[in-house]
N, C-alpha and C. Protein backbone atom coordinates (compact mmCIF):
# COMPACT_ATOMS: atom_id res chain seq x y z
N UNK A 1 104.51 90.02 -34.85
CA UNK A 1 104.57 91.16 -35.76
C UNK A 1 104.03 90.73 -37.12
N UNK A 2 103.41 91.41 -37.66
CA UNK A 2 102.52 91.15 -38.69
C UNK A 2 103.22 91.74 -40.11
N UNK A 3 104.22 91.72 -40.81
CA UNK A 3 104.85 92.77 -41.66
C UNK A 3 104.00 93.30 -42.84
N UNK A 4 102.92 92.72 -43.05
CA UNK A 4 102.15 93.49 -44.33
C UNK A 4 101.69 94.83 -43.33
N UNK A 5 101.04 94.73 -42.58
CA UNK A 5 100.79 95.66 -42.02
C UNK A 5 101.05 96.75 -41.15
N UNK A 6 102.87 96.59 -41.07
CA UNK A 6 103.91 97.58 -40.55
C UNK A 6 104.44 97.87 -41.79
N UNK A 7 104.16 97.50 -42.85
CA UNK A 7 104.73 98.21 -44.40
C UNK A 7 104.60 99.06 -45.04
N UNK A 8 105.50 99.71 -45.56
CA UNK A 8 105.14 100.72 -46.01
C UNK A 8 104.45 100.95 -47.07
N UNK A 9 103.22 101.73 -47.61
CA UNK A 9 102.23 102.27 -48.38
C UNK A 9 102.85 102.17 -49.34
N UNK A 10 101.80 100.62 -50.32
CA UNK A 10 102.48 100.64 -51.64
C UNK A 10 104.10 100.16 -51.80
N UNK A 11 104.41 99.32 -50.43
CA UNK A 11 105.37 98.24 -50.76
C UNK A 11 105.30 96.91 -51.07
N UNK A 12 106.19 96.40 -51.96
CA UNK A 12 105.83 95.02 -52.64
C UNK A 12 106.23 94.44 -51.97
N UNK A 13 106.44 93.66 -51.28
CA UNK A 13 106.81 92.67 -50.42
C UNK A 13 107.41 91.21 -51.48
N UNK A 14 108.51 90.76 -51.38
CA UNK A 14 108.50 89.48 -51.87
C UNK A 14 107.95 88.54 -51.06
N UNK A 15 107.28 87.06 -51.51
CA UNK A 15 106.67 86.00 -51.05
C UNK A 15 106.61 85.22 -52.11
N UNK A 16 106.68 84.06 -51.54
CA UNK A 16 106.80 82.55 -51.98
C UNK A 16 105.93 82.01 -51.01
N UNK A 17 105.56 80.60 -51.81
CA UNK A 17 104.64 79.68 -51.36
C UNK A 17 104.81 78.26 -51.77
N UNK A 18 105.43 77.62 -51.10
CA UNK A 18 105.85 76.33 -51.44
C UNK A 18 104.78 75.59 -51.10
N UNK A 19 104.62 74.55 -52.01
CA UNK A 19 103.62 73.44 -51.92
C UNK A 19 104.16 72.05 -52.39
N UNK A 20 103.27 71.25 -51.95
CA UNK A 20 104.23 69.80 -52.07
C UNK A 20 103.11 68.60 -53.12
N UNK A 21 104.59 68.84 -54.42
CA UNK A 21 104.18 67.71 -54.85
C UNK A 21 103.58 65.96 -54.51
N UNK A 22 103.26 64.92 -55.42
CA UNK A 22 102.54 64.22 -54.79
C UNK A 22 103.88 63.00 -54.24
N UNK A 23 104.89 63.37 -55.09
CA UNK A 23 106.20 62.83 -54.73
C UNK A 23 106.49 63.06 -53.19
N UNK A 24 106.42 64.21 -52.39
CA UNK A 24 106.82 65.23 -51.52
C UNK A 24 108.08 65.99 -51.64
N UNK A 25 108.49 65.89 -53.15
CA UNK A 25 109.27 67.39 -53.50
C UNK A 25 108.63 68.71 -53.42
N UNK A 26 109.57 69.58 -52.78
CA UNK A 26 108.69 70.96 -53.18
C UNK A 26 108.70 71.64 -54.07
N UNK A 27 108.02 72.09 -54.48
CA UNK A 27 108.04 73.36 -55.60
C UNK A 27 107.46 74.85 -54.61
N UNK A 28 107.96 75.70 -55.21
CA UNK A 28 108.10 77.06 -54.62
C UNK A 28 107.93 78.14 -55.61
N UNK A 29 106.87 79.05 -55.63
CA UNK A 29 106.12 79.38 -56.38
C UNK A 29 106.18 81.13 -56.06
N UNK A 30 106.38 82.11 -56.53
CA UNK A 30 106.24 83.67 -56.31
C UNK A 30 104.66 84.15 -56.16
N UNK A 31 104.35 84.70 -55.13
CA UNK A 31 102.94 84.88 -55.04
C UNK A 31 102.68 86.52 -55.00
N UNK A 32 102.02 87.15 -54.93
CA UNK A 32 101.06 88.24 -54.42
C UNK A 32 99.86 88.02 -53.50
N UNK A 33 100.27 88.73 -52.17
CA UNK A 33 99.14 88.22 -51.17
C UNK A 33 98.93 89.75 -50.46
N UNK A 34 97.70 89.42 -49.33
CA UNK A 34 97.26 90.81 -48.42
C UNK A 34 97.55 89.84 -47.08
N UNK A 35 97.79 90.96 -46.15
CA UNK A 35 97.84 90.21 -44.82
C UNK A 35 96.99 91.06 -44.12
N UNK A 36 96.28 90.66 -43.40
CA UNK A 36 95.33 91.34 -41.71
C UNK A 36 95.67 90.48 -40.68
N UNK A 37 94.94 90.79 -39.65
CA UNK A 37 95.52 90.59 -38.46
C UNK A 37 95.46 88.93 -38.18
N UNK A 38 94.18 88.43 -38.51
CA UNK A 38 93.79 87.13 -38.61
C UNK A 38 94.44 86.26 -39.75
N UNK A 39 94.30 86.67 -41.01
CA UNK A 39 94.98 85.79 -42.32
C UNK A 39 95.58 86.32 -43.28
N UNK A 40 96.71 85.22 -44.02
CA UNK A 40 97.41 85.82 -44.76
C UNK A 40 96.63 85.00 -46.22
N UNK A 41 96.40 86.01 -47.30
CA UNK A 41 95.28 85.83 -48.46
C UNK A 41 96.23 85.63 -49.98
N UNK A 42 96.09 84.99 -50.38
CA UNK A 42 96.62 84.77 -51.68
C UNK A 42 95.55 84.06 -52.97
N UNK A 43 95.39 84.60 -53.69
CA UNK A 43 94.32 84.24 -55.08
C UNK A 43 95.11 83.42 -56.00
N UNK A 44 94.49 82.45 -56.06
CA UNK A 44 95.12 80.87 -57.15
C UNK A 44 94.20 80.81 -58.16
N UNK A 45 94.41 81.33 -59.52
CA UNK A 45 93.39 80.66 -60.53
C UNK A 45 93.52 79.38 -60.38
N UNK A 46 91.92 78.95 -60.97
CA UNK A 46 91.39 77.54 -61.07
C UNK A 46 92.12 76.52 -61.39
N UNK A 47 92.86 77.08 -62.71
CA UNK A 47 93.64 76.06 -63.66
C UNK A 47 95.27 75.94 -63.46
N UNK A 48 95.68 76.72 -61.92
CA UNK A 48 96.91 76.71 -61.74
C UNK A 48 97.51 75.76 -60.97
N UNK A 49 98.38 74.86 -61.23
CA UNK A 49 98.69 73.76 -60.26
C UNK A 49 98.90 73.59 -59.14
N UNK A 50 99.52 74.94 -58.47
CA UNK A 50 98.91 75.39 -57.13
C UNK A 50 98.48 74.61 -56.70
N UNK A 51 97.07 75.19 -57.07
CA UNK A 51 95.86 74.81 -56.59
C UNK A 51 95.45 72.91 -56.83
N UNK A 52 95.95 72.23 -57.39
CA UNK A 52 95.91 71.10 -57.44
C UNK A 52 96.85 70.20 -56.45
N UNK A 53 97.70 70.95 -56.04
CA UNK A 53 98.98 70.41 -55.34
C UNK A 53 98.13 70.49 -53.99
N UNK A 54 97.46 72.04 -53.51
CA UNK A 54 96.90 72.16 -52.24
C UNK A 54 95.95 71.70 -52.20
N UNK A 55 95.15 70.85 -52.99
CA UNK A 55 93.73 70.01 -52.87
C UNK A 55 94.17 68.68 -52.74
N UNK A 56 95.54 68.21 -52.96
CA UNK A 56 95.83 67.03 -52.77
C UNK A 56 96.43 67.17 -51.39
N UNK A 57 96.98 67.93 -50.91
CA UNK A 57 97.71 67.81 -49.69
C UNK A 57 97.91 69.55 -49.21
N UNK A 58 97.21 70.01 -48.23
CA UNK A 58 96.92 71.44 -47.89
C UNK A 58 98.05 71.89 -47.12
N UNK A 59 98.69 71.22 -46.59
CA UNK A 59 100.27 71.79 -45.84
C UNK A 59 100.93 72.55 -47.05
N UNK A 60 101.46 74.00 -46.40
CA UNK A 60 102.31 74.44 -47.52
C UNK A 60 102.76 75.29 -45.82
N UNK A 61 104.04 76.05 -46.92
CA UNK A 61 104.69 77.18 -46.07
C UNK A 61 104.83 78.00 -46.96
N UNK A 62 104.54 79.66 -46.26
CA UNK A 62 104.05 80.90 -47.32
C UNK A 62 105.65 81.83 -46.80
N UNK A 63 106.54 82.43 -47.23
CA UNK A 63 106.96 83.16 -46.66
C UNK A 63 107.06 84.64 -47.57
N UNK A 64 107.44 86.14 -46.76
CA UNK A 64 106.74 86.90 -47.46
C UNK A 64 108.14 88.15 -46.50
N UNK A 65 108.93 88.52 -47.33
CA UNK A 65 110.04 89.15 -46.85
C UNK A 65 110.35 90.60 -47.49
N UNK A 66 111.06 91.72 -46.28
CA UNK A 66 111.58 93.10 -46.92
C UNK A 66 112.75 92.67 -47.60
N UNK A 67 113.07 93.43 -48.59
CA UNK A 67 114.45 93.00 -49.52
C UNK A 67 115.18 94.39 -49.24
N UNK A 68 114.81 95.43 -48.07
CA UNK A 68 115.22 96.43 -47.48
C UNK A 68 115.64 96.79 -46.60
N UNK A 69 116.04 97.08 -45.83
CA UNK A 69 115.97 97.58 -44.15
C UNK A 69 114.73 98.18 -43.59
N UNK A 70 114.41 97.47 -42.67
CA UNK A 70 114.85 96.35 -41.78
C UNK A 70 115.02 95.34 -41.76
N UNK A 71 114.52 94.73 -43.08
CA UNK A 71 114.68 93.14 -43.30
C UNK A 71 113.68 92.32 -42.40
N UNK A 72 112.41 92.94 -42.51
CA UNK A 72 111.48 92.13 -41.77
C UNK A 72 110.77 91.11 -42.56
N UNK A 73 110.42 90.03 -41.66
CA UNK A 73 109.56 89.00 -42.20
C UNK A 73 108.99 87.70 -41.95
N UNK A 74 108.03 86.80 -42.37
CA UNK A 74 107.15 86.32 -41.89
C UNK A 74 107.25 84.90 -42.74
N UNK A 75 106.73 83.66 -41.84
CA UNK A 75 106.78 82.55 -42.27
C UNK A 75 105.96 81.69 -41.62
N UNK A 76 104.94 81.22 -42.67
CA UNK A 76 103.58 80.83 -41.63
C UNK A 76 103.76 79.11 -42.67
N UNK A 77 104.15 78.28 -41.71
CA UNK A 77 103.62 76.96 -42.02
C UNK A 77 102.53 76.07 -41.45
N UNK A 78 101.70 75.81 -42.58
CA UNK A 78 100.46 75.77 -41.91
C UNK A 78 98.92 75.05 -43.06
N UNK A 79 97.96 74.44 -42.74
CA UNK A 79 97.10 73.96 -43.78
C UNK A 79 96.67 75.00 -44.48
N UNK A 80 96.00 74.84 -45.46
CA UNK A 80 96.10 76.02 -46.16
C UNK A 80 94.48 75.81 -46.43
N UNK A 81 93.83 77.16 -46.13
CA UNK A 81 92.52 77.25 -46.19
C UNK A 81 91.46 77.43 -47.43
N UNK A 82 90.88 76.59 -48.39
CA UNK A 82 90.66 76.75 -50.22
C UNK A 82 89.37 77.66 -49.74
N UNK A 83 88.99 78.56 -50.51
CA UNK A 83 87.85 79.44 -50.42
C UNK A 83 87.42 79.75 -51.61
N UNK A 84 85.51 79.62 -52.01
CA UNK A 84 85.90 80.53 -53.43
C UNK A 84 84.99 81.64 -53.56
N UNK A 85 84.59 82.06 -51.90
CA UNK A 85 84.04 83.23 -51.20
C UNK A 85 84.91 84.56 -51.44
N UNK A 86 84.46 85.60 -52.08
CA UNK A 86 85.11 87.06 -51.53
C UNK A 86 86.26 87.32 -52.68
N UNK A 87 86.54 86.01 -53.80
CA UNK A 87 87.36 85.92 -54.61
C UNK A 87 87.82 87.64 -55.31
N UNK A 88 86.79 87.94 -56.04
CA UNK A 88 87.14 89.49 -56.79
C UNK A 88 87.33 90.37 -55.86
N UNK A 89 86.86 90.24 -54.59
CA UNK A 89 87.31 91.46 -53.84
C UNK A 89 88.73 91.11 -52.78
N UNK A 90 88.97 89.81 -52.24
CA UNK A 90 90.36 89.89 -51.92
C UNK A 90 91.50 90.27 -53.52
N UNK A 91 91.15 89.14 -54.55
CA UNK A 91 91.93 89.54 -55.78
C UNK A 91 92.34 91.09 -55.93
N UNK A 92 90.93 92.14 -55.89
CA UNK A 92 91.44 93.52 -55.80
C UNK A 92 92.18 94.12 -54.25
N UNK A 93 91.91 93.64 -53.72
CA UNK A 93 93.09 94.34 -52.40
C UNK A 93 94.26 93.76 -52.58
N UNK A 94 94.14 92.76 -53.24
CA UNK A 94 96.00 92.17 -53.82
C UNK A 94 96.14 93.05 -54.50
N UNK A 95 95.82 93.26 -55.99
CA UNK A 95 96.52 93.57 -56.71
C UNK A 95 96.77 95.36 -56.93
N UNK A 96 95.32 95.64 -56.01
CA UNK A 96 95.96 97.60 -56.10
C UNK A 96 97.24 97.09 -54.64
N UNK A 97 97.17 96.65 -54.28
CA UNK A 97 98.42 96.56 -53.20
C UNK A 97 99.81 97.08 -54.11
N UNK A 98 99.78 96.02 -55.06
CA UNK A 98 101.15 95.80 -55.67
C UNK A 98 100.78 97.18 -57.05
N UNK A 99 99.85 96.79 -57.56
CA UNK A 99 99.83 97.70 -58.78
C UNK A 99 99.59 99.31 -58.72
N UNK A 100 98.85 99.64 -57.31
CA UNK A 100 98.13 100.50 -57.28
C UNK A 100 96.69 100.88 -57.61
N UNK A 101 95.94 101.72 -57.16
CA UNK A 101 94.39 101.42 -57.31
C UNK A 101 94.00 101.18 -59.03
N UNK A 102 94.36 102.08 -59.75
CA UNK A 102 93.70 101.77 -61.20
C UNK A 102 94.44 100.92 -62.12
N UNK A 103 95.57 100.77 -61.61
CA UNK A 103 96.04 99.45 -62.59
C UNK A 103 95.68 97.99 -61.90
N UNK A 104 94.99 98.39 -60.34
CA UNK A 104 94.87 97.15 -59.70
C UNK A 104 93.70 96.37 -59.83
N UNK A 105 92.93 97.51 -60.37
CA UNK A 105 91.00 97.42 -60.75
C UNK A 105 91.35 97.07 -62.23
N UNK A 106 92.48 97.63 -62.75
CA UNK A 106 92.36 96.87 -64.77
C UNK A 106 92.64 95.61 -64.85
N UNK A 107 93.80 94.99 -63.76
CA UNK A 107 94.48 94.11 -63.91
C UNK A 107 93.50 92.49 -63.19
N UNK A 108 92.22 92.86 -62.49
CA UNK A 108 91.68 92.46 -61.95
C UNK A 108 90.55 91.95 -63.31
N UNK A 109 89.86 93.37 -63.41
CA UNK A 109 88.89 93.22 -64.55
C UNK A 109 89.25 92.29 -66.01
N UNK A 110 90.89 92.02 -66.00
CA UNK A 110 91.01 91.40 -67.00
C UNK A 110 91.12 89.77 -66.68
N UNK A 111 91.29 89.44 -65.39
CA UNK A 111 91.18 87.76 -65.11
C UNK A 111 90.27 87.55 -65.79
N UNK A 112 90.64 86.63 -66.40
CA UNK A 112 88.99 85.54 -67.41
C UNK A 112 88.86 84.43 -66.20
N UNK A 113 89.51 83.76 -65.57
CA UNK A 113 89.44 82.55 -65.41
C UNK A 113 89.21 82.68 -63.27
N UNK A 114 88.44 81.67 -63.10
CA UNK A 114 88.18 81.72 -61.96
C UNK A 114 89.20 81.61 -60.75
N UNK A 115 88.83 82.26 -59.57
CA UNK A 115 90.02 82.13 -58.63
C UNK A 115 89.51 81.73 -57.27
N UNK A 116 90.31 81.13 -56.94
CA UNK A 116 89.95 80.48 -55.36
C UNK A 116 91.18 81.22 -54.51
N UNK A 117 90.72 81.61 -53.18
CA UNK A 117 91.37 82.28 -51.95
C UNK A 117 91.94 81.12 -51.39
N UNK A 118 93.13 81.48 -51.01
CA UNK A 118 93.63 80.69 -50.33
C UNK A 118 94.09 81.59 -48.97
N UNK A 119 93.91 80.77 -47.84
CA UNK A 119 94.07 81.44 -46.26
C UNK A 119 95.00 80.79 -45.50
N UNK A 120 95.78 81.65 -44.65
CA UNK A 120 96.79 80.71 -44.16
C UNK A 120 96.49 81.69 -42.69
N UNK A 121 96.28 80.91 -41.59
CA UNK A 121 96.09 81.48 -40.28
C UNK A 121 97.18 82.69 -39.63
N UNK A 122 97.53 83.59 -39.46
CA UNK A 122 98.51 84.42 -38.98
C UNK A 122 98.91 83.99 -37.75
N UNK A 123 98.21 83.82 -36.71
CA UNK A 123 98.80 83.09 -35.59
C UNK A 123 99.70 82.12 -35.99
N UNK A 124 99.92 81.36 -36.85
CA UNK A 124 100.87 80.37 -37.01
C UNK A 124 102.20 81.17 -37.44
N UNK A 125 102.21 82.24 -37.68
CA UNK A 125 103.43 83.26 -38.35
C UNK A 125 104.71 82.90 -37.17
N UNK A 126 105.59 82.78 -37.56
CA UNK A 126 106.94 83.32 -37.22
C UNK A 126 107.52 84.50 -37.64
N UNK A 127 108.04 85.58 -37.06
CA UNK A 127 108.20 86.89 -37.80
C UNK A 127 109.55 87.29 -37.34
N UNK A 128 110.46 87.74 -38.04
CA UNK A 128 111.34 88.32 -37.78
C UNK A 128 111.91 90.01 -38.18
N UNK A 129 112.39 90.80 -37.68
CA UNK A 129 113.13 91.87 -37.72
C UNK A 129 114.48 92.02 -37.22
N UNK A 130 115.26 92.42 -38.60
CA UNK A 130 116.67 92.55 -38.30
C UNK A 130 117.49 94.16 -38.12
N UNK A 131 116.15 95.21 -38.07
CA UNK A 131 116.51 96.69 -37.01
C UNK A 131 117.63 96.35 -36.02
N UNK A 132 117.53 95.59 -34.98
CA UNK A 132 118.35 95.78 -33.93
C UNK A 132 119.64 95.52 -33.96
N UNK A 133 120.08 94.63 -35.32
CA UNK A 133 121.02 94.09 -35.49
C UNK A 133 121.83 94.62 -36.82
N UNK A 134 121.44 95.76 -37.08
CA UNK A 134 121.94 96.00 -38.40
C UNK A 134 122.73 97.45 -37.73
N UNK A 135 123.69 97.71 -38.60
CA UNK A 135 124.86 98.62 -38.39
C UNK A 135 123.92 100.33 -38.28
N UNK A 136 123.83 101.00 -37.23
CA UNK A 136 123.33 102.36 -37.28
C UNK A 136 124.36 103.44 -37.65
C-alpha cells in the first residue's frame, strides 16, 4: 500500500528521515516528500547537512505517517538515491502538495539555493493500516 497515494487531496502527511551521522548516531530530520508508485521523492538543498550525511553514507530510513484515522503508513529503509535531475519540478509537486498550487509555485520560486532529489525505492516500503483494528 502506497499511502501518499490513498491520501486524501491536499493531506499533509507527517515524515521524517533519519540519516546517519559519521559517528553512526542518528539524527532525524522532518521532511516534505511526493510518493508514486515506483519512488518516494524528497528535495535537500545543497547546503543542508542532509545532504552531506547521505553522500557520506546513503542508508537512511524515511518514514511518512496519518496522524488520523486510519493511521496509515509507510517505512522504506533503504540507499538513498542523490539526483540533481527534475529538481524544480519534483520541488513543485512537493510543495503545492503541502501548500497548495499558488503558494506552492511562490514558495518554490523563492528557493535561492540549489536542490538535489533524493529517491528512495517504494518496493522497499513496509506499510501499515490500522482501519481494521480501530473501534467502529
Amino acid at each position: 500500500m502506497l499511502i501518499d497515494a490513498h491520501a486524501q487531496p491536499g493531506a499533509a502527511l507527517a515524515a521524517v528521515l533519519a540519516t546517519y551521522r559519521a559517528d553512526g548516531t542518528i539524527l532525524m530530520s522532518p521532511v516534505w516528500f511526493h510518493a508514486d508508485e515506483e519512488w518516494v521523492e524528497i528535495v535537500v538543498a545543497e547546503a543542508d547537512s542532509k545532504l552531506e550525511r547521505l553522500r557520506s553514507n546513503p542508508s537512511c530510513v524515511f518514514m511518512a505517517f496519518e496522524t488520523v484515522a486510519p493511521f496509515r503508513g509507510m517505512r522504506i529503509e533503504a540507499e538513498a538515491k542523490l539526483s540533481s535531475d527534475d529538481v524544480k519540478e519534483t520541488r513543485t509537486r512537493i510543495a503545492t502538495r503541502y501548500l497548495g498550487a499558488d503558494d506552492g509555485r511562490r514558495y518554490v520560486a523563492q528557493r535561492t539555493r540549489p536542490g538535489i532529489v533524493v529517491r528512495l525505492p517504494v518496493a522497499k516500503a513496509r506499510s501499515w493500516d490500522l482501519a481494521d483494528i480501530l473501534p467502529r
